[in-house]
Protein backbone atom coordinates (compact mmCIF):
# COMPACT_ATOMS: atom_id res chain seq x y z
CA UNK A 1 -1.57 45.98 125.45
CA UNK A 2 -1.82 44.48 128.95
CA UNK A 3 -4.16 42.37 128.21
CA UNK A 4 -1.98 40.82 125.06
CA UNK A 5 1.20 40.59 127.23
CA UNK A 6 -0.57 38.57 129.67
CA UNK A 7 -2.32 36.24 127.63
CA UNK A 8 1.32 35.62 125.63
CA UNK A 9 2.65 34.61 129.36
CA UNK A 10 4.95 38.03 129.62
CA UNK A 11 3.71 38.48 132.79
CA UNK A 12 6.72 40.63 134.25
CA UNK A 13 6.36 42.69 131.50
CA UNK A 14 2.97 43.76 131.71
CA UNK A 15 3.35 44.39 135.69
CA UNK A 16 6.52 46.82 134.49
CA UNK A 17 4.15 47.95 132.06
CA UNK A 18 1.90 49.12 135.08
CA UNK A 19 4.54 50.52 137.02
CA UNK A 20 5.62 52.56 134.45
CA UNK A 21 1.59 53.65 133.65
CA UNK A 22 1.58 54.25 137.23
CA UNK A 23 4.64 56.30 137.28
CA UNK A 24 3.88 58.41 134.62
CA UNK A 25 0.36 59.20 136.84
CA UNK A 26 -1.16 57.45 134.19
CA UNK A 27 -3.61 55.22 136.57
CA UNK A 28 -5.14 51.95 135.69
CA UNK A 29 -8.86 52.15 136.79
CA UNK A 30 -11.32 49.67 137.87
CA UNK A 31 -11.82 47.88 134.27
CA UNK A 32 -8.16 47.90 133.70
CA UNK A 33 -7.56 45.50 137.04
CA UNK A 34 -10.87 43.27 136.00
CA UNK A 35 -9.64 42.61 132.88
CA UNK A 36 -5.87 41.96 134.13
CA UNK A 37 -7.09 39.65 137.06
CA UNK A 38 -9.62 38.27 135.01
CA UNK A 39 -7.02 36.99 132.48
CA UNK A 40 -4.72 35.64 135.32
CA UNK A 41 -7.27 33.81 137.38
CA UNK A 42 -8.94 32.05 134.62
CA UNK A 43 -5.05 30.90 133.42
CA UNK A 44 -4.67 29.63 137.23
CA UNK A 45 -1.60 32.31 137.96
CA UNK A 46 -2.94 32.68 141.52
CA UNK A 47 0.21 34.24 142.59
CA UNK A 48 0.26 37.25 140.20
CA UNK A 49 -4.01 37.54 140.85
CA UNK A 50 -2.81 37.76 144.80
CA UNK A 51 -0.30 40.32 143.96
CA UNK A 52 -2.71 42.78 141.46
CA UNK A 53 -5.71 42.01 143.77
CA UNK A 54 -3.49 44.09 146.12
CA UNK A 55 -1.78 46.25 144.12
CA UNK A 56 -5.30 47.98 142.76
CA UNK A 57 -6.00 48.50 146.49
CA UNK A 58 -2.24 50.11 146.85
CA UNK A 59 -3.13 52.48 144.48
CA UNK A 60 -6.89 53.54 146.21
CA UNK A 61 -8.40 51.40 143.42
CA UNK A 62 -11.22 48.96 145.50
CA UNK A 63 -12.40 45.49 144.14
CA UNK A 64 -15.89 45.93 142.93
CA UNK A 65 -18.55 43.26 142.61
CA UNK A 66 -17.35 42.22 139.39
CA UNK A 67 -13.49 41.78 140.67
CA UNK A 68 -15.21 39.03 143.26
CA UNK A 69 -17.08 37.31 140.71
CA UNK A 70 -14.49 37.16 138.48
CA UNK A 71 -12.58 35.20 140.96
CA UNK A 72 -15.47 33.10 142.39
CA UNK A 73 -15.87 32.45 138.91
CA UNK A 74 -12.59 31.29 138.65
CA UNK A 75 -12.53 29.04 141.73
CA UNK A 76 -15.80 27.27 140.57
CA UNK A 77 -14.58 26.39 137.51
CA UNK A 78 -11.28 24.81 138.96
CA UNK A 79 -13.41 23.41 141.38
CA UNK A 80 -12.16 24.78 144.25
CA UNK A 81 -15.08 25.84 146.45
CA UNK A 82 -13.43 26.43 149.85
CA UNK A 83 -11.71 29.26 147.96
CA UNK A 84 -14.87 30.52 145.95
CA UNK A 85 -16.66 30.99 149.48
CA UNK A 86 -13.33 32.56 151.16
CA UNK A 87 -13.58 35.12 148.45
CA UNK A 88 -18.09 34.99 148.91
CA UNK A 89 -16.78 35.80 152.78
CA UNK A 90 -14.71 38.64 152.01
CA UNK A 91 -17.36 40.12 149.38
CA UNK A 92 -19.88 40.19 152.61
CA UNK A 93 -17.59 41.22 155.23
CA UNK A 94 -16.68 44.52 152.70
CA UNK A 95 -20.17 45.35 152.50
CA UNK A 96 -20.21 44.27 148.69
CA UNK A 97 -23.73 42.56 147.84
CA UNK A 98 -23.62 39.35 145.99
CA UNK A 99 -25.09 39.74 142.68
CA UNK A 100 -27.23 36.92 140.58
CA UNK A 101 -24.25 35.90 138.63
CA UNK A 102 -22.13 35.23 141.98
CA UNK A 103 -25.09 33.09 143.51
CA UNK A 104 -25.17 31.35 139.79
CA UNK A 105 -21.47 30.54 140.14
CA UNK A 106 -21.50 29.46 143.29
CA UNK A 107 -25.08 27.37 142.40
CA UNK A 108 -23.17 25.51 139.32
CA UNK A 109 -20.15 24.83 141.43
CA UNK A 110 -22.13 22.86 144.29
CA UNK A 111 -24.35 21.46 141.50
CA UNK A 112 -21.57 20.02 139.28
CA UNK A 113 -20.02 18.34 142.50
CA UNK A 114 -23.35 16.88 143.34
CA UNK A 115 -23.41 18.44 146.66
CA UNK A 116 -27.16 19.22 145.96
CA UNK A 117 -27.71 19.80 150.13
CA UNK A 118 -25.11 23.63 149.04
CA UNK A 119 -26.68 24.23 145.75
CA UNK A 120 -30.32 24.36 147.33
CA UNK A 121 -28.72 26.18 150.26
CA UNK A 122 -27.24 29.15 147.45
CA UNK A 123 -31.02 28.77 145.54
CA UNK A 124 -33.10 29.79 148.72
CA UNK A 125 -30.55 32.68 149.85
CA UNK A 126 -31.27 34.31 146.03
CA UNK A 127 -35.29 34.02 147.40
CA UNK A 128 -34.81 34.71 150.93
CA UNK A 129 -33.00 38.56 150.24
CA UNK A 130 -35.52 38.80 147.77
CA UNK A 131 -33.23 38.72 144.75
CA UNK A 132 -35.73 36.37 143.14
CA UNK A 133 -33.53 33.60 141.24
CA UNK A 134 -33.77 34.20 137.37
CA UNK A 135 -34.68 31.57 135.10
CA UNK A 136 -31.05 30.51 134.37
CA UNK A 137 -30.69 30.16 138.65
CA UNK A 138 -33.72 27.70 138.24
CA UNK A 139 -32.46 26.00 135.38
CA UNK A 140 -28.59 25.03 137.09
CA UNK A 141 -30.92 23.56 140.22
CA UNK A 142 -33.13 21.67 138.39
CA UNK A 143 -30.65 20.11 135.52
CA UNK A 144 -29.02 18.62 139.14
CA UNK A 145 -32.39 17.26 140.52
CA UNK A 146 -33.13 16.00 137.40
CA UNK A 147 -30.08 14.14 137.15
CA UNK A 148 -29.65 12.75 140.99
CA UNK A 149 -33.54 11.18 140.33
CA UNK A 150 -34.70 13.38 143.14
CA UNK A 151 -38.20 14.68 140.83
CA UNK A 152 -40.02 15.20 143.47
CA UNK A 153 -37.28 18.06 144.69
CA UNK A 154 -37.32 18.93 141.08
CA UNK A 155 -41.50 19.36 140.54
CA UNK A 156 -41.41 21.32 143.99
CA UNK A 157 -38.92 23.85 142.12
CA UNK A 158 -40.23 24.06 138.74
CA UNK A 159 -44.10 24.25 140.38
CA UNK A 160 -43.18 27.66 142.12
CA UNK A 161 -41.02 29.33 139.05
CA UNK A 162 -43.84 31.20 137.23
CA UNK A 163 -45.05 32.53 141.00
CA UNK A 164 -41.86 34.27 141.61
CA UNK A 165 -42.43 35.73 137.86
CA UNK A 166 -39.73 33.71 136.50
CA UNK A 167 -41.90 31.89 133.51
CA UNK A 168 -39.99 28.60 132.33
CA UNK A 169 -38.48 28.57 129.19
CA UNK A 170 -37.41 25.26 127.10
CA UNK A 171 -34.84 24.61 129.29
CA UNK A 172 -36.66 24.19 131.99
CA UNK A 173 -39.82 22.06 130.31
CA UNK A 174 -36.98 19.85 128.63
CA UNK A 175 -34.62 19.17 131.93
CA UNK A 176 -38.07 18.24 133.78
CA UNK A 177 -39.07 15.94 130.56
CA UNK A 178 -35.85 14.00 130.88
CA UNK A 179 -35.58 14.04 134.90
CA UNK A 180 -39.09 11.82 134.17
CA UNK A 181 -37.51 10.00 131.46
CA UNK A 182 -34.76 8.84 133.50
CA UNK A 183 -36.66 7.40 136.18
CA UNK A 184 -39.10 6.01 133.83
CA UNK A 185 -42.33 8.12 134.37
CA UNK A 186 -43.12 8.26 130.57
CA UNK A 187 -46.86 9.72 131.20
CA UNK A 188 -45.42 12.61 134.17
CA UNK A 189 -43.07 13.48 130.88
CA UNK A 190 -45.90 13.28 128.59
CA UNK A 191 -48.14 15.74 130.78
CA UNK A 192 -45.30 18.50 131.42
CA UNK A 193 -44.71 18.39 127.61
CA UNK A 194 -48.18 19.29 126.82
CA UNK A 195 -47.83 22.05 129.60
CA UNK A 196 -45.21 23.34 127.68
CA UNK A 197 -47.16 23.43 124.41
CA UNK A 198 -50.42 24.86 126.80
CA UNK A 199 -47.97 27.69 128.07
CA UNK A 200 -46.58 29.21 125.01
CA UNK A 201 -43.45 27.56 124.79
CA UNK A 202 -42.72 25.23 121.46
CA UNK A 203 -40.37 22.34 121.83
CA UNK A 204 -37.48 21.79 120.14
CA UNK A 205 -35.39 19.23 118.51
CA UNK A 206 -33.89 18.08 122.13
CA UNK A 207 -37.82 18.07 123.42
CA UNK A 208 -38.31 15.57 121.16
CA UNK A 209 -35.76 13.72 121.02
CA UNK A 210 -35.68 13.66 125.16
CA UNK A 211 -39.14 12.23 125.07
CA UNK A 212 -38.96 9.31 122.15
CA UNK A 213 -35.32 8.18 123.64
CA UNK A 214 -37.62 7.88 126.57
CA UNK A 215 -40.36 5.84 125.21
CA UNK A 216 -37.79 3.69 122.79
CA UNK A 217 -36.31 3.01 126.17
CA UNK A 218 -39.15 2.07 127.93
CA UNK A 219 -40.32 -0.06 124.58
CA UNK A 220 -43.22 1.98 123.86
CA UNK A 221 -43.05 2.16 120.48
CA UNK A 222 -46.03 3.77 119.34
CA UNK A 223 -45.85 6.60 121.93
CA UNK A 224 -42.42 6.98 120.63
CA UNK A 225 -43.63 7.03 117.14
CA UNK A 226 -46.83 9.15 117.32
CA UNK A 227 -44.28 11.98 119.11
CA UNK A 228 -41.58 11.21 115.82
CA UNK A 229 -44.76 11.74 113.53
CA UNK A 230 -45.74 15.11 115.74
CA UNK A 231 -42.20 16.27 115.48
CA UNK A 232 -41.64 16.12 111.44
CA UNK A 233 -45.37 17.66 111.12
CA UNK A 234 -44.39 20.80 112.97
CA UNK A 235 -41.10 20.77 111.32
């Protein structure tokens, strides 16, 4: 019922709603307040998330590692990254350990502003306390190196992924495909697609279609066409 209130804009309403819970010693736990702040900071009601965040402590109910998330989350996607690492600060000074998915929010954040120098700073502190970046960590990185022309960056990456156990799925093959594509290295593509095929991994629709825009682009027709024929044989 809280949750309906809030997302209908009756915000007073569900906060009397709580008050009365509360009153009543019926408690709102943990989940309760995620959910609630969750709602608000995704809606941009910073006020009201300020005012739960401490209410839930008021009533001896502490933020847990998925209350920060949410609302790095939240200050990623409205792009506000002083505030996502005010709230990364607070997470570490209460002795609450960053978790993959805050490093990945913080890792898409940097990435989508193109400050590549603070997304590879967030990648190697996932390594470096031995959290071991999953393959959707990798993936955020090397869509941004791919895209900013920096390959070599982007080889040194992808060259280390199955090392740390994280194998490279099509994702990864196809962001490193294009990455070549856009600069123009037709045969580098042409290689890490067959290392794809080598590994296990069978391309898709956007494998091909990455790698004959490429060629088309580059006027080499046949390559283009041999991959077109390749690509309607496997179906």
């Amino acid at each position: 019922m809280l949750d309906a209130l809030l997302k209908e804009g009756r915000t007073k309403e569900a906060f009397d709603l709580m008050d009365a819970m509360t009153n009543r010693s019926v408690m709102p736990n943990i989940v309760t307040y995620n959910s609630l702040i969750n709602e608000l900071s995704h809606s941009g009601r910073w006020e009201e998330v300020t005012k739960l965040f401490y209410k839930m402590q008021d009533e001896a109910v502490l933020p847990d590692v998925i209350t920060f998330n949410i609302l790095v989350d939240a200050f990623v996607k409205k792009r506000r990254m002083k505030l996502a690492l005010a709230v990364f600060s607070q997470m570490i000074h209460r002795d609450i350990r960053p978790n993959i998915v805050t490093y990945n929010s913080l890792l898409n954040g940097w990435s989508h502003l193109g400050q590549l120098e603070e997304a590879e700073r967030i990648f190697d502190m996932t390594v470096t306390q031995e959290m071991f970046s999953n393959t959707i960590t990798s993936n955020i990185l090397l869509d941004s190196l791919s895209e900013t022309r920096l390959m070599d960056n982007a080889q040194n990456l992808f060259d280390p992924m199955v090392q740390r156990g994280k194998v490279p799925d099509i994702i990864s093959y196809t962001t490193l495909i294009k990455g070549y594509c856009i600069i123009g290295e037709l045969d580098e593509a042409t290689k890490i697609f067959d290392q794809m095929e080598a590994s296990g991994v069978q391309p898709n629709f956007i494998s091909y279609y990455t790698i004959i825009k490429g060629y088309l682009k580059a006027e080499r027709i046949k390559e283009a066409l041999a991959f077109l024929e390749k690509m309607i044989q496997k179906g």
